[in-house]
C-alpha atoms as a PDB file:
ATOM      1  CA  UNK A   1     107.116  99.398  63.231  1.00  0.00           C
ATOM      2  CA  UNK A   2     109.531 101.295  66.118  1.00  0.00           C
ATOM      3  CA  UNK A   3     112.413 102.518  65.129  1.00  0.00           C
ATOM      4  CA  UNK A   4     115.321 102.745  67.280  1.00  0.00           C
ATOM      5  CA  UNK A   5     114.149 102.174  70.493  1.00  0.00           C
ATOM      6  CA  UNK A   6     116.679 102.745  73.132  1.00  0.00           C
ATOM      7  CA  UNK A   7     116.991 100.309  75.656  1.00  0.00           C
ATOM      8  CA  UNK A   8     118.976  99.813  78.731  1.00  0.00           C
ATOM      9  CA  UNK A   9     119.113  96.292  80.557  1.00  0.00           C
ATOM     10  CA  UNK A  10     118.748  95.815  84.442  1.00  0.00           C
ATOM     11  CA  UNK A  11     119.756  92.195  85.357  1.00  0.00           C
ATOM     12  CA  UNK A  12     122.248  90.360  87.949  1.00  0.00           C
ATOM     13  CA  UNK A  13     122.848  87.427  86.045  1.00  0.00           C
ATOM     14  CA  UNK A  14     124.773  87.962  83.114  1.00  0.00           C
ATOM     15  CA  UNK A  15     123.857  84.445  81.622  1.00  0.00           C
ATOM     16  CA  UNK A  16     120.406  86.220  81.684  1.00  0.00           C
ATOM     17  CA  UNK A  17     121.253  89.660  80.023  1.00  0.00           C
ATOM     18  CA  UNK A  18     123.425  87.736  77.052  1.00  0.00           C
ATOM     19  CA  UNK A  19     119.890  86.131  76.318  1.00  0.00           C
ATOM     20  CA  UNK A  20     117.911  89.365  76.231  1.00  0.00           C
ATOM     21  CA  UNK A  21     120.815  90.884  73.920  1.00  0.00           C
ATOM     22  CA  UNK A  22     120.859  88.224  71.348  1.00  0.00           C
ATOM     23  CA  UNK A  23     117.018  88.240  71.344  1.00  0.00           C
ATOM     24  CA  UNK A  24     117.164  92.199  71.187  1.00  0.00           C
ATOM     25  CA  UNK A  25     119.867  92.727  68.880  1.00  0.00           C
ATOM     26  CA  UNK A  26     118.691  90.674  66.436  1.00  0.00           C
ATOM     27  CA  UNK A  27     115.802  93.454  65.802  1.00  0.00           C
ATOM     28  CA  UNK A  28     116.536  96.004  63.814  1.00  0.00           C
ATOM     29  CA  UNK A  29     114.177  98.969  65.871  1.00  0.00           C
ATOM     30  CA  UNK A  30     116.041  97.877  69.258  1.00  0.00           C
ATOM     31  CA  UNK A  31     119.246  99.992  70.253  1.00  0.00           C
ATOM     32  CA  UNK A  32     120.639  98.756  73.382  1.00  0.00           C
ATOM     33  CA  UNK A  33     122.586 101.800  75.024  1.00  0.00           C
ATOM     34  CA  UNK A  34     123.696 100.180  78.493  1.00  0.00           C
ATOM     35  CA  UNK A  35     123.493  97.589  80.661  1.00  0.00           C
ATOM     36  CA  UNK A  36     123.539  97.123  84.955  1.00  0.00           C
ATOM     37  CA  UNK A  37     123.291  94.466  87.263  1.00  0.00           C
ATOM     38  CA  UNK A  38     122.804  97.639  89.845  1.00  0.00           C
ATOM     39  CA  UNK A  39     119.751  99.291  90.307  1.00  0.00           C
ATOM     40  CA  UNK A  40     121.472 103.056  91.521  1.00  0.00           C
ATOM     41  CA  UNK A  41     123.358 102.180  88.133  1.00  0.00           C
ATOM     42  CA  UNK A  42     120.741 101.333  85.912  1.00  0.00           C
ATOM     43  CA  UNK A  43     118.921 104.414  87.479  1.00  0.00           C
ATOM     44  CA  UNK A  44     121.640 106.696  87.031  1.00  0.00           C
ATOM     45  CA  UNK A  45     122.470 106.316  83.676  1.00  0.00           C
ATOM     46  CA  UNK A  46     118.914 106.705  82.734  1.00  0.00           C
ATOM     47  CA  UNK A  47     118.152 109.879  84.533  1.00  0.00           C
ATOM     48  CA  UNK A  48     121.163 111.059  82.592  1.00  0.00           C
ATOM     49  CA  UNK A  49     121.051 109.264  78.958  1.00  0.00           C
ATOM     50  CA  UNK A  50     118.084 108.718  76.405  1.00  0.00           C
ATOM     51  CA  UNK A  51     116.486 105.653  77.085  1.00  0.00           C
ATOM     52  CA  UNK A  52     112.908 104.906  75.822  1.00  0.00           C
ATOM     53  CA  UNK A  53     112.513 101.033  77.792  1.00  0.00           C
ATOM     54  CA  UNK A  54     114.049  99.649  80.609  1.00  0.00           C
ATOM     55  CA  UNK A  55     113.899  95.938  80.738  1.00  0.00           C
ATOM     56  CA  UNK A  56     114.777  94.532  84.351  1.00  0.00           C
ATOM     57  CA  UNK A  57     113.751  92.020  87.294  1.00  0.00           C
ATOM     58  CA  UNK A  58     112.820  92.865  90.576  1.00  0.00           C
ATOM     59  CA  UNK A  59     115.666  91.984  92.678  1.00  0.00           C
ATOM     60  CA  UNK A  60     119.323  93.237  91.402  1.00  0.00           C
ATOM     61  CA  UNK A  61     122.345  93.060  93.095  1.00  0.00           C
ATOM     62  CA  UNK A  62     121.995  96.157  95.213  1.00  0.00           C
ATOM     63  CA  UNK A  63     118.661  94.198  97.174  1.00  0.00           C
ATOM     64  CA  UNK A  64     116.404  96.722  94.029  1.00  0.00           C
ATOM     65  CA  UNK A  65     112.897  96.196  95.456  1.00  0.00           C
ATOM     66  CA  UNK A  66     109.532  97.321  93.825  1.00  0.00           C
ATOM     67  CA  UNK A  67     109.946 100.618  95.894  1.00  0.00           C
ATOM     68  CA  UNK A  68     112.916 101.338  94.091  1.00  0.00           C
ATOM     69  CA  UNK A  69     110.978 100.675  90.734  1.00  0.00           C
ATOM     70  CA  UNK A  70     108.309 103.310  92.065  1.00  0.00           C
ATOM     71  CA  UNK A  71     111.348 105.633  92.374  1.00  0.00           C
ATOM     72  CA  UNK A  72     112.672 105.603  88.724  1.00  0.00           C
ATOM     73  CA  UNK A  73     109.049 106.043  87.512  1.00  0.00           C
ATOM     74  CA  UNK A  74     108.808 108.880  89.410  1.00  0.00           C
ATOM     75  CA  UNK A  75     112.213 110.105  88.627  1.00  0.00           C
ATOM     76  CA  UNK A  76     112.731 109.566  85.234  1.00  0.00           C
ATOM     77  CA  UNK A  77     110.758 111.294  82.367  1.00  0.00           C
ATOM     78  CA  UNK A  78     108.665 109.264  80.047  1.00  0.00           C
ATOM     79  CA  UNK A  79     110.202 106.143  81.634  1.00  0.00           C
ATOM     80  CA  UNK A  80     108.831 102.729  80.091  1.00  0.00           C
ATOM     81  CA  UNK A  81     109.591  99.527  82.211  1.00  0.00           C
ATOM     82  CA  UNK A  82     109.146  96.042  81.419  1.00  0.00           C
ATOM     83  CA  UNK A  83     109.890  93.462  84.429  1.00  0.00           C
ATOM     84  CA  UNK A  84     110.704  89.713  83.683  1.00  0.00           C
ATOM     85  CA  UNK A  85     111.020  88.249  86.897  1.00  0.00           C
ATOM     86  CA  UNK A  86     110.305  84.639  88.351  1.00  0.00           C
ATOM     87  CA  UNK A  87     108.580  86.652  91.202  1.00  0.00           C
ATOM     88  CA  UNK A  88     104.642  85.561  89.812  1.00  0.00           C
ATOM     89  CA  UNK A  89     102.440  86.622  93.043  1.00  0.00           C
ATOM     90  CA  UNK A  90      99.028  88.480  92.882  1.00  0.00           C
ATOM     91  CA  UNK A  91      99.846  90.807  95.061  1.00  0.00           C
ATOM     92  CA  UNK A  92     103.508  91.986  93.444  1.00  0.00           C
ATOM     93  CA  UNK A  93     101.970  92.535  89.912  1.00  0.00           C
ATOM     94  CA  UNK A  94      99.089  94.764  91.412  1.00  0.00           C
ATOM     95  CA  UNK A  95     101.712  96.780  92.715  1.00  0.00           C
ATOM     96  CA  UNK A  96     103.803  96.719  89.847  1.00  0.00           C
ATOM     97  CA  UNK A  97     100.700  97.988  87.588  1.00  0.00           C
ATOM     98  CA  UNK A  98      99.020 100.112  90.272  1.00  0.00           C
ATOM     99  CA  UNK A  99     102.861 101.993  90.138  1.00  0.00           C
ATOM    100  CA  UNK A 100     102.967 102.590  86.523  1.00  0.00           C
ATOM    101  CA  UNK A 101     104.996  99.537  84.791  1.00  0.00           C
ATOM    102  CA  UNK A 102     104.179  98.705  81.618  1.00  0.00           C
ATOM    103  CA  UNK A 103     104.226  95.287  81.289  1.00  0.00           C
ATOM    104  CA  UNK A 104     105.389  92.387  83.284  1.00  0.00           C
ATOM    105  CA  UNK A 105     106.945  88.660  82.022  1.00  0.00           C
ATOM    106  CA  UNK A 106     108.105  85.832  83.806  1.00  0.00           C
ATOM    107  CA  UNK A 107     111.357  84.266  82.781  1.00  0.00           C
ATOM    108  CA  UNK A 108     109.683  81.496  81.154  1.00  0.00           C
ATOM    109  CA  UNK A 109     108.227  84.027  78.961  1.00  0.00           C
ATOM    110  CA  UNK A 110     109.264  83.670  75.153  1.00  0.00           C
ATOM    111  CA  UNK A 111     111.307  85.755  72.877  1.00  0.00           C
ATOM    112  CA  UNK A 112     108.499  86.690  70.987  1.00  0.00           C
ATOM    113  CA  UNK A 113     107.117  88.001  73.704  1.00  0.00           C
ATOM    114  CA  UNK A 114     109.501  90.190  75.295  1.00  0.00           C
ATOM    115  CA  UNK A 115     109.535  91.615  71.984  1.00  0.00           C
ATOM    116  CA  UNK A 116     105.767  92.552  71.865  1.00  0.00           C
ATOM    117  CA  UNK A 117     106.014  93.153  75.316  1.00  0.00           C
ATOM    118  CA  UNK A 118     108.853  96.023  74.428  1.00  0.00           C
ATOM    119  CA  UNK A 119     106.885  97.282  71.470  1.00  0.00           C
ATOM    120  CA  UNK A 120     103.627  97.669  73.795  1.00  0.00           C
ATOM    121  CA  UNK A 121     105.709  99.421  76.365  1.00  0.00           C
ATOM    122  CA  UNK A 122     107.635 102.187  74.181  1.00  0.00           C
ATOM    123  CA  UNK A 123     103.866 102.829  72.898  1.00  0.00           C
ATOM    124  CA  UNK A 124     102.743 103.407  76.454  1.00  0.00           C
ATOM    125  CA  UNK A 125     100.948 100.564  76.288  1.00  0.00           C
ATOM    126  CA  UNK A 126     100.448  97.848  78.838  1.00  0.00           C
ATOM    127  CA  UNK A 127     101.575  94.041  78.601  1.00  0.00           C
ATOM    128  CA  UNK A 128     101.036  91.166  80.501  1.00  0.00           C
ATOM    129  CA  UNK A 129     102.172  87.939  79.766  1.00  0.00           C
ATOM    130  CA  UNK A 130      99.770  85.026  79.160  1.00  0.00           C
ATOM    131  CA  UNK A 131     101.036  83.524  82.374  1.00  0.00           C
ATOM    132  CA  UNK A 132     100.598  86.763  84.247  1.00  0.00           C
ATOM    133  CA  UNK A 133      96.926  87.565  82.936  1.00  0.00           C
ATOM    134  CA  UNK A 134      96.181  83.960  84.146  1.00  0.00           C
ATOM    135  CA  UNK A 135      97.028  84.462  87.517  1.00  0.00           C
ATOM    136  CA  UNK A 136      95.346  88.048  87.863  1.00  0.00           C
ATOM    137  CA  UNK A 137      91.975  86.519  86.460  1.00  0.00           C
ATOM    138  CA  UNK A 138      92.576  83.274  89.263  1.00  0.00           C
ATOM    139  CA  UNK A 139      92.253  85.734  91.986  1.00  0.00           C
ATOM    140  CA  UNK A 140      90.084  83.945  94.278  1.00  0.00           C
ATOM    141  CA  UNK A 141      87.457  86.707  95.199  1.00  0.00           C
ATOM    142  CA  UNK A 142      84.915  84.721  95.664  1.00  0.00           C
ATOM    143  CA  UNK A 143      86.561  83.726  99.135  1.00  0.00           C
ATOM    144  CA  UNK A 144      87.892  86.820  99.737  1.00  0.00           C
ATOM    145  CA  UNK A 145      84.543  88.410  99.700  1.00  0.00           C
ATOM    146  CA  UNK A 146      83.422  85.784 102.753  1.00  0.00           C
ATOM    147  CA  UNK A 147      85.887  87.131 104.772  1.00  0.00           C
ATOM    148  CA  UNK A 148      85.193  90.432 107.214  1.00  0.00           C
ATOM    149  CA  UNK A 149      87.233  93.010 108.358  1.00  0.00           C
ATOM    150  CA  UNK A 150      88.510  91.613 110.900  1.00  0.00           C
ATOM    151  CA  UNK A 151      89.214  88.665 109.728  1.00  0.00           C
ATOM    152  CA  UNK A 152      91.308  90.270 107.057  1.00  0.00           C
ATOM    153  CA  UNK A 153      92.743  92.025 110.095  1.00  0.00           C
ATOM    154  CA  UNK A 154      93.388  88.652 111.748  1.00  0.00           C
ATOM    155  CA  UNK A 155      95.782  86.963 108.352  1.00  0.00           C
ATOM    156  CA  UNK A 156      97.378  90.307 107.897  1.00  0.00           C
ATOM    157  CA  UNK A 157      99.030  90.231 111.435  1.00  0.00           C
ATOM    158  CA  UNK A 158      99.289  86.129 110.983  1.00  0.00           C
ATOM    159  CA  UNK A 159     101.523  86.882 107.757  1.00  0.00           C
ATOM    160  CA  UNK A 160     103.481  89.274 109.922  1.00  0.00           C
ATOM    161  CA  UNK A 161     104.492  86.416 112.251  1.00  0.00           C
ATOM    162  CA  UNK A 162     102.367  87.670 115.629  1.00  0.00           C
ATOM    163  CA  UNK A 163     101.203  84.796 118.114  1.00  0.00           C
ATOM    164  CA  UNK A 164      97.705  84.770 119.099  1.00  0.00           C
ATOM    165  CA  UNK A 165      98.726  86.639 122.069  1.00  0.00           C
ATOM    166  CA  UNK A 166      99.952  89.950 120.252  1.00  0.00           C
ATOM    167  CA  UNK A 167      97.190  89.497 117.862  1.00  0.00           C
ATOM    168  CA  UNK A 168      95.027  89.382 120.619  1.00  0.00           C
ATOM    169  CA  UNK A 169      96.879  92.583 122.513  1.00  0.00           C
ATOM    170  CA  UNK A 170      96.949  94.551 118.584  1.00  0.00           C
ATOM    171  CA  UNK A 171      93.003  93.753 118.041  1.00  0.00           C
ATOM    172  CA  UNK A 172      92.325  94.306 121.894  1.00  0.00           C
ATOM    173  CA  UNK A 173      90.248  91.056 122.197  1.00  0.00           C
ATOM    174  CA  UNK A 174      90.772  87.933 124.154  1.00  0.00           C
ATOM    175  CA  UNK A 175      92.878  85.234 122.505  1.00  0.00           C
ATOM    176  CA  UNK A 176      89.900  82.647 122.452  1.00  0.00           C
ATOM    177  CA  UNK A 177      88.219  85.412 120.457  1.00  0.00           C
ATOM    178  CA  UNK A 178      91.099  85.335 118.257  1.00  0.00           C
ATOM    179  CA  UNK A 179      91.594  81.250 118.383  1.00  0.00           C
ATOM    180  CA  UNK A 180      87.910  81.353 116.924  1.00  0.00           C
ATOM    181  CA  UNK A 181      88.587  83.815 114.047  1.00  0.00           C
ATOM    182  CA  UNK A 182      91.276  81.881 113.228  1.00  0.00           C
ATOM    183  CA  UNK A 183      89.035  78.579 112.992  1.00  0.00           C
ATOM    184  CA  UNK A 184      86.700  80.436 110.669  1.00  0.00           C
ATOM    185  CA  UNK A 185      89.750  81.537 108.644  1.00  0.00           C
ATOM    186  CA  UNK A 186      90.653  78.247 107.786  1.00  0.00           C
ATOM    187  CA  UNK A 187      87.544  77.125 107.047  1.00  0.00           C
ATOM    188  CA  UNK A 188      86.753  80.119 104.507  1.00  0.00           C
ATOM    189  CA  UNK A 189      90.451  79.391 103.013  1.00  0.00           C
ATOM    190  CA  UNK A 190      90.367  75.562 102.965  1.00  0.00           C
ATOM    191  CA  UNK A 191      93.928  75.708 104.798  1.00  0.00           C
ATOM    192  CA  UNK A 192      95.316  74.373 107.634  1.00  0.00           C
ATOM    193  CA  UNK A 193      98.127  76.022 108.840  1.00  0.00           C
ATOM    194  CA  UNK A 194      99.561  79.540 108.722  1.00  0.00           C
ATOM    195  CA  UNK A 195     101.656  78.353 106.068  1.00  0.00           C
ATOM    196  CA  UNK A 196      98.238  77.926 104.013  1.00  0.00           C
ATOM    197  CA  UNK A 197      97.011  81.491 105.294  1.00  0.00           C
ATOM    198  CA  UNK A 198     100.269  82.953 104.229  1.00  0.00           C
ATOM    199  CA  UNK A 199     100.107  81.491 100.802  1.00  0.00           C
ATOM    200  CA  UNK A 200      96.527  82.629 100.187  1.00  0.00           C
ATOM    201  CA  UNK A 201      97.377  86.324 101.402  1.00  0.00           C
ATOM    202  CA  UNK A 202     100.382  86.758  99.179  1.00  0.00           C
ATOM    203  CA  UNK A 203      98.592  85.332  96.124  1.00  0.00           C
ATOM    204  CA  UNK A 204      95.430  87.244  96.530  1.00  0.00           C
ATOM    205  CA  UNK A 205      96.902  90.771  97.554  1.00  0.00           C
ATOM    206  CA  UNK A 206      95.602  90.637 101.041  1.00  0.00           C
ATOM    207  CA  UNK A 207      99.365  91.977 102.079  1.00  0.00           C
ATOM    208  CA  UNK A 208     101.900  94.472 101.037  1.00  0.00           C
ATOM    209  CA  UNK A 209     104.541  92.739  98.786  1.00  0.00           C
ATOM    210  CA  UNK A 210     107.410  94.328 100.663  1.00  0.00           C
END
């Protein structure tokens, strides 16, 4: 069993950090040595006290993205983070394991496990709720392997919000070349709107999560 493990708590909702606390506290290995609803807080005091997990979400008050996540991996030593977030896309937790965190739970997670989920991440281990692991495995690659380069090309600048015309303009091809991708691309998807495209994108990691 751990013993002691400091940890600090990174939440905007108070209602939410009262819940981790009792769930914490009633351990006897778990320490908690501060508390933020800021991220530059919660990264502060870190870079400057002991802490051996930071539990947080993704968004604080302060707009904390998963950029500012890379940055107190990078900047704080031996840094352990779990995120419990209701943000569940494909494409968010691949960043958020490609960048280092340890493990990742969505709010409907149980107590039991953001406990193993805190023991696996002062170990340097990694920990993925059931929930989480289920959606990683659903990735549809199957589909995504019937797509082509350009097609890939085609939903990323759909997802950006381009009309045919500046997709057309960006690829350098003629918007009936682009009207025809687009056919194919909901027909590979089984969508049929940009809505639908969107969707499948953000699930499957075909765009940045920023």
């Amino acid at each position: 069993m751990n013993n002691n493990v400091k940890i600090f708590l990174a939440e905007d909702h108070k209602l939410v950090r009262d819940a981790w606390k009792m769930t914490i506290e009633n351990n006897p290995s778990f320490t908690i040595v501060g508390e933020s609803d800021s991220g530059i807080d919660a990264l502060n005091f870190c870079s400057k006290n002991k802490v051996d997990v930071i539990i947080m979400d993704i968004n604080l008050k302060d707009g904390t993205s998963i950029q500012f996540i890379k940055k107190m991996i990078d900047t704080i030593p031996n840094v352990n983070i779990v995120v419990v977030s209701m943000l569940n896309v494909y494409s968010i937790i691949k960043d958020l394991y490609n960048s280092g965190v340890n493990a990742f739970l969505t709010k409907n997670s149980s107590k039991e496990q953001l406990i193993e989920a805190i023991n696996k991440a002062y170990n340097n281990e990694k920990y993925y709720s059931e929930e989480i692991s289920k959606l990683l495995l659903e990735r549809d690659n199957e589909t995504i392997n019937t797509l082509n380069t350009k097609e890939i090309k085609v939903i990323q600048f759909i997802c950006e919000g381009l009309s045919n015309r500046e997709i057309s303009m960006n690829m350098k091809m003629s918007e009936k070349t682009i009207e025809g991708y687009k056919t194919k691309i909901f027909k590979k998807l089984k969508v049929f709107n940009n809505l639908g495209i969107y969707s499948f994108a953000q699930k499957n990691g075909l765009i940045n999560s920023q």
